[in-house]
C-alpha atoms as a PDB file:
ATOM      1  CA  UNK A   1     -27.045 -12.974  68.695  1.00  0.00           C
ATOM      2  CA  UNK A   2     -25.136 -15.694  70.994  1.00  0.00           C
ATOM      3  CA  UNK A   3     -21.804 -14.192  71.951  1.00  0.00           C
ATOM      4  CA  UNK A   4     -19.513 -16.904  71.565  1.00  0.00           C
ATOM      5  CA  UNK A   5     -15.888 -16.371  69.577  1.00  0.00           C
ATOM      6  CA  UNK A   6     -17.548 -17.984  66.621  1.00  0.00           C
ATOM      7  CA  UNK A   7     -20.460 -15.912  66.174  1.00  0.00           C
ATOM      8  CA  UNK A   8     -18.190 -12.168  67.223  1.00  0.00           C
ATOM      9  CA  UNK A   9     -15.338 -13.541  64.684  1.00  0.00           C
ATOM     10  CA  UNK A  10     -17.536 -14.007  61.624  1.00  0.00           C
ATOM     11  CA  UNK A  11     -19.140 -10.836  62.603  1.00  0.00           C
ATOM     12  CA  UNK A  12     -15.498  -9.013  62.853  1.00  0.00           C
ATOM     13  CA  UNK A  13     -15.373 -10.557  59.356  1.00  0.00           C
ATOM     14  CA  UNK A  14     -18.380  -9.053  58.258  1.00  0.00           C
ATOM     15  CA  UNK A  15     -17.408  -5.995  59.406  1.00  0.00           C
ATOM     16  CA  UNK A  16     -13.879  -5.285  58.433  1.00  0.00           C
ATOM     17  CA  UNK A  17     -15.610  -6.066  54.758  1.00  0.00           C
ATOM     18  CA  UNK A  18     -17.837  -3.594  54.992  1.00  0.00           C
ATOM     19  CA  UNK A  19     -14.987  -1.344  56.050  1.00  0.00           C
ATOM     20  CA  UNK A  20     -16.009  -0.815  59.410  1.00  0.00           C
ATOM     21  CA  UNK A  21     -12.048  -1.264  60.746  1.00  0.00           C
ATOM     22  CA  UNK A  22     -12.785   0.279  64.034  1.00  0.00           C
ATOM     23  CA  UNK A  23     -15.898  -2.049  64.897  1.00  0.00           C
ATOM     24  CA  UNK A  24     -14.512  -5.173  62.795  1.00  0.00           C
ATOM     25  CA  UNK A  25     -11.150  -4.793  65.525  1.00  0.00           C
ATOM     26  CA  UNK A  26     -13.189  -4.537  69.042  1.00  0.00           C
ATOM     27  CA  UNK A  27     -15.851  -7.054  67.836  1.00  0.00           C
ATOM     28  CA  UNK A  28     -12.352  -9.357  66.933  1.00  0.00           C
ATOM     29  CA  UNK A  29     -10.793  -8.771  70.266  1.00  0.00           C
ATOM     30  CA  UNK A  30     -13.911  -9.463  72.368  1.00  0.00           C
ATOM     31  CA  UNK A  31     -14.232 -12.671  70.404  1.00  0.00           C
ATOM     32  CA  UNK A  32     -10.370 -13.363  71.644  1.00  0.00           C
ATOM     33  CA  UNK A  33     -10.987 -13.124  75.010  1.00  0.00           C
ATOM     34  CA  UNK A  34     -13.310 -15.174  74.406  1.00  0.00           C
ATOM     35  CA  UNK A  35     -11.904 -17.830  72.770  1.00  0.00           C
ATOM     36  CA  UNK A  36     -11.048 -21.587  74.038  1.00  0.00           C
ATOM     37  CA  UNK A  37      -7.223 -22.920  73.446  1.00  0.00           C
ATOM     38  CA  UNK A  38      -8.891 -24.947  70.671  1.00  0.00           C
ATOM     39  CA  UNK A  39     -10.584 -22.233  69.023  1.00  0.00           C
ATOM     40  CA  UNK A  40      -8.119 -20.139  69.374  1.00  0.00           C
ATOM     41  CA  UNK A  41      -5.891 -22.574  67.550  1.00  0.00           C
ATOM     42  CA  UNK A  42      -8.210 -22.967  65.000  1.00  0.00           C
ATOM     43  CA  UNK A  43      -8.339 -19.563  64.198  1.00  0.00           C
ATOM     44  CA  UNK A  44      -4.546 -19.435  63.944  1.00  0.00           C
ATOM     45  CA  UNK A  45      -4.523 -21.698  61.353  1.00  0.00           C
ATOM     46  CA  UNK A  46      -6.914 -20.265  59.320  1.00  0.00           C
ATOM     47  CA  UNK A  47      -5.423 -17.412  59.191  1.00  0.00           C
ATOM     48  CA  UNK A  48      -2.247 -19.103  58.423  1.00  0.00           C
ATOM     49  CA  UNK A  49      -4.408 -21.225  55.282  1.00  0.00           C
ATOM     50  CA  UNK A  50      -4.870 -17.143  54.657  1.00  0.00           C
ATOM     51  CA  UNK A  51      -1.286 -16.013  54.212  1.00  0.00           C
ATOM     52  CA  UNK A  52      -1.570 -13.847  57.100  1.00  0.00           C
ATOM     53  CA  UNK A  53       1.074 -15.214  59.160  1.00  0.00           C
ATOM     54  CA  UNK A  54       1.559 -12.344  61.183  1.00  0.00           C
ATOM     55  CA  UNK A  55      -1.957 -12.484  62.728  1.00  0.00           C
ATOM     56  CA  UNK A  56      -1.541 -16.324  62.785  1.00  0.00           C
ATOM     57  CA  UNK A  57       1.509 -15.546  64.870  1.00  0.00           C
ATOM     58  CA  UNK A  58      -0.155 -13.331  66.881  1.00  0.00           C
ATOM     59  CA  UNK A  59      -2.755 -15.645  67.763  1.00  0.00           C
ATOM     60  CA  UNK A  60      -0.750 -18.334  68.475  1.00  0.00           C
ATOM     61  CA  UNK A  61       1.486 -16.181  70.781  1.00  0.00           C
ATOM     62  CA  UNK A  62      -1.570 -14.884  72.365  1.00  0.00           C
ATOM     63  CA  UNK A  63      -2.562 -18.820  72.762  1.00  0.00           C
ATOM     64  CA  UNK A  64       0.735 -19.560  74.409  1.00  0.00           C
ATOM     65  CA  UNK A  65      -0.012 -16.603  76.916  1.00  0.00           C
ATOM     66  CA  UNK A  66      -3.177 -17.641  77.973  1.00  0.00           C
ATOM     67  CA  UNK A  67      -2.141 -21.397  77.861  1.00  0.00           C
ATOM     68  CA  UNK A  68       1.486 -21.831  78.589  1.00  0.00           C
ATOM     69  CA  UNK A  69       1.134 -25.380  79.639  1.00  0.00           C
ATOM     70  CA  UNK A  70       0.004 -26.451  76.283  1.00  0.00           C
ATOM     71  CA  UNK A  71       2.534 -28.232  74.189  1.00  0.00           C
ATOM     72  CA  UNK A  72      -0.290 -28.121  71.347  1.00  0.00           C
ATOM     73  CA  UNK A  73      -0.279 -23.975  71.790  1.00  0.00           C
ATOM     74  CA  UNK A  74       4.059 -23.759  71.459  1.00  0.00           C
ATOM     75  CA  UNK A  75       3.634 -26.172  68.397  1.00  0.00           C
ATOM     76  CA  UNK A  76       1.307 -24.359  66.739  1.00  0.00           C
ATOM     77  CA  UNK A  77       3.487 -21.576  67.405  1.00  0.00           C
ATOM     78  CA  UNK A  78       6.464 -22.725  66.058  1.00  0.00           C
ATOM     79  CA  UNK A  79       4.537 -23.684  62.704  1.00  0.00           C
ATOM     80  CA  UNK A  80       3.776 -20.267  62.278  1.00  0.00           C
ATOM     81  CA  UNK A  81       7.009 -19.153  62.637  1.00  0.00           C
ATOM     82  CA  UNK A  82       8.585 -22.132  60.460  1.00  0.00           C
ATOM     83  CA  UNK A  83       5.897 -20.928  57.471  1.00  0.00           C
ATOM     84  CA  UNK A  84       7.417 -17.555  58.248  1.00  0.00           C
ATOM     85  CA  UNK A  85      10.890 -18.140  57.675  1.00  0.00           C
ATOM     86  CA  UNK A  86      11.733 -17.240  61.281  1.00  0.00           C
ATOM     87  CA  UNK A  87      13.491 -19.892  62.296  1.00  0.00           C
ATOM     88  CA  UNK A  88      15.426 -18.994  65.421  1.00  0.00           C
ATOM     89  CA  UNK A  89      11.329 -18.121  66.853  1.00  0.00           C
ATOM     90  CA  UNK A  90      10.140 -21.402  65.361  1.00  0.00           C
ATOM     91  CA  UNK A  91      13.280 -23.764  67.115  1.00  0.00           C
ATOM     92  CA  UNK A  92      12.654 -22.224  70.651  1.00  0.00           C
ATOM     93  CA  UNK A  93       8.852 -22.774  70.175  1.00  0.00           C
ATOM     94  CA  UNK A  94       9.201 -26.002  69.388  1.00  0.00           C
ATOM     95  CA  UNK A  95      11.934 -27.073  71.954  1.00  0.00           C
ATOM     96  CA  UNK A  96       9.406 -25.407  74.623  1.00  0.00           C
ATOM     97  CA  UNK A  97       6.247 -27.477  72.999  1.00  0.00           C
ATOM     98  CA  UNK A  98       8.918 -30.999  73.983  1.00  0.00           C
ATOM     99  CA  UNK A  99       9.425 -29.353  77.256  1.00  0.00           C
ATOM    100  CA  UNK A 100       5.570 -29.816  77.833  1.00  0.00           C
ATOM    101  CA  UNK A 101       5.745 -33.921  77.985  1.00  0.00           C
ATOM    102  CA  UNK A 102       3.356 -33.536  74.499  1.00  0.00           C
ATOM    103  CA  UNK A 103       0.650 -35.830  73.312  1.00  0.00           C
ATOM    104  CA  UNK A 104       2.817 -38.606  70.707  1.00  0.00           C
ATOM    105  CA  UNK A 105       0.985 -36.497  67.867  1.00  0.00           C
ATOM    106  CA  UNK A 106       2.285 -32.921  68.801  1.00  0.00           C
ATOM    107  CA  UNK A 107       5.675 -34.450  69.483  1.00  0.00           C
ATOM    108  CA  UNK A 108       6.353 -36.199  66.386  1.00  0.00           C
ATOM    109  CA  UNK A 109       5.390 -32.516  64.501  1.00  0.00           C
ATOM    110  CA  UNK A 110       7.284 -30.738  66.769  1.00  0.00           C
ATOM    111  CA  UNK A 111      10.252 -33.365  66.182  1.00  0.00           C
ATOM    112  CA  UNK A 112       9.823 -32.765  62.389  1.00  0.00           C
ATOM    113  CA  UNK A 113      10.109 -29.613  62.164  1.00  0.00           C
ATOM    114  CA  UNK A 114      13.077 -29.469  63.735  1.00  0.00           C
ATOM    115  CA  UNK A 115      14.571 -32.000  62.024  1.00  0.00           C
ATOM    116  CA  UNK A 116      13.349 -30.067  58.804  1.00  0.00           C
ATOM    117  CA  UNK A 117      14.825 -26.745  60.564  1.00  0.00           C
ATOM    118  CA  UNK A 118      18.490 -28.471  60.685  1.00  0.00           C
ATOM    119  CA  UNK A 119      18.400 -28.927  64.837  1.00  0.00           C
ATOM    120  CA  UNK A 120      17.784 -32.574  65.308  1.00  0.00           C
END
């Protein structure tokens, strides 16, 4: 099998399925380490789509730590913190994201939300 965070995370699926917790978790973090800004992004969101905004958090956080020069990393952060109801996590996210100089795109969300969030 390629090693690539694709192939490892549908694998980590597979696994944590089958109720293999212990191999589903390594094979997941290898894929992590792995993982590009945008993939790692990607998977945030899914697992956001998911309800599992705690791991979407976490990946986005993780994002932000291995990217902190991405505006599009703190934005995506501060969605999944919005969606969480934590919204003193979710304004400071989103202030840092405008901080970056963002693409017009990532600005305008990161504008909305806190308009939405009562601090614009």
């Amino acid at each position: 099998m390629n090693k690539n965070f694709n192939t490892l995370i549908a694998e980590a699926g597979l696994l944590g399925k089958l109720g293999k917790t212990a191999e589903a978790d390594q094979t997941e973090s290898e894929a992590l380490a792995l993982g590009t800004e945008v993939e790692l992004n990607a998977y945030g969101y899914q697992l956001l789509g998911l309800g599992a905004n705690d791991q979407a958090i976490h990946i986005f956080r993780m994002n932000t730590e291995k990217h902190p020069e991405s505006a599009n990393a703190w934005d995506s952060l501060g969605e999944g913190y919005a969606i969480k109801g934590d919204k003193d996590n979710a304004v400071a996210s989103f202030k840092k994201s405008l901080s970056l100089n963002p693409p017009e795109a990532v600005k305008a969300n990161s504008m909305k939300y806190l308009k939405q969030l009562g601090e614009m």
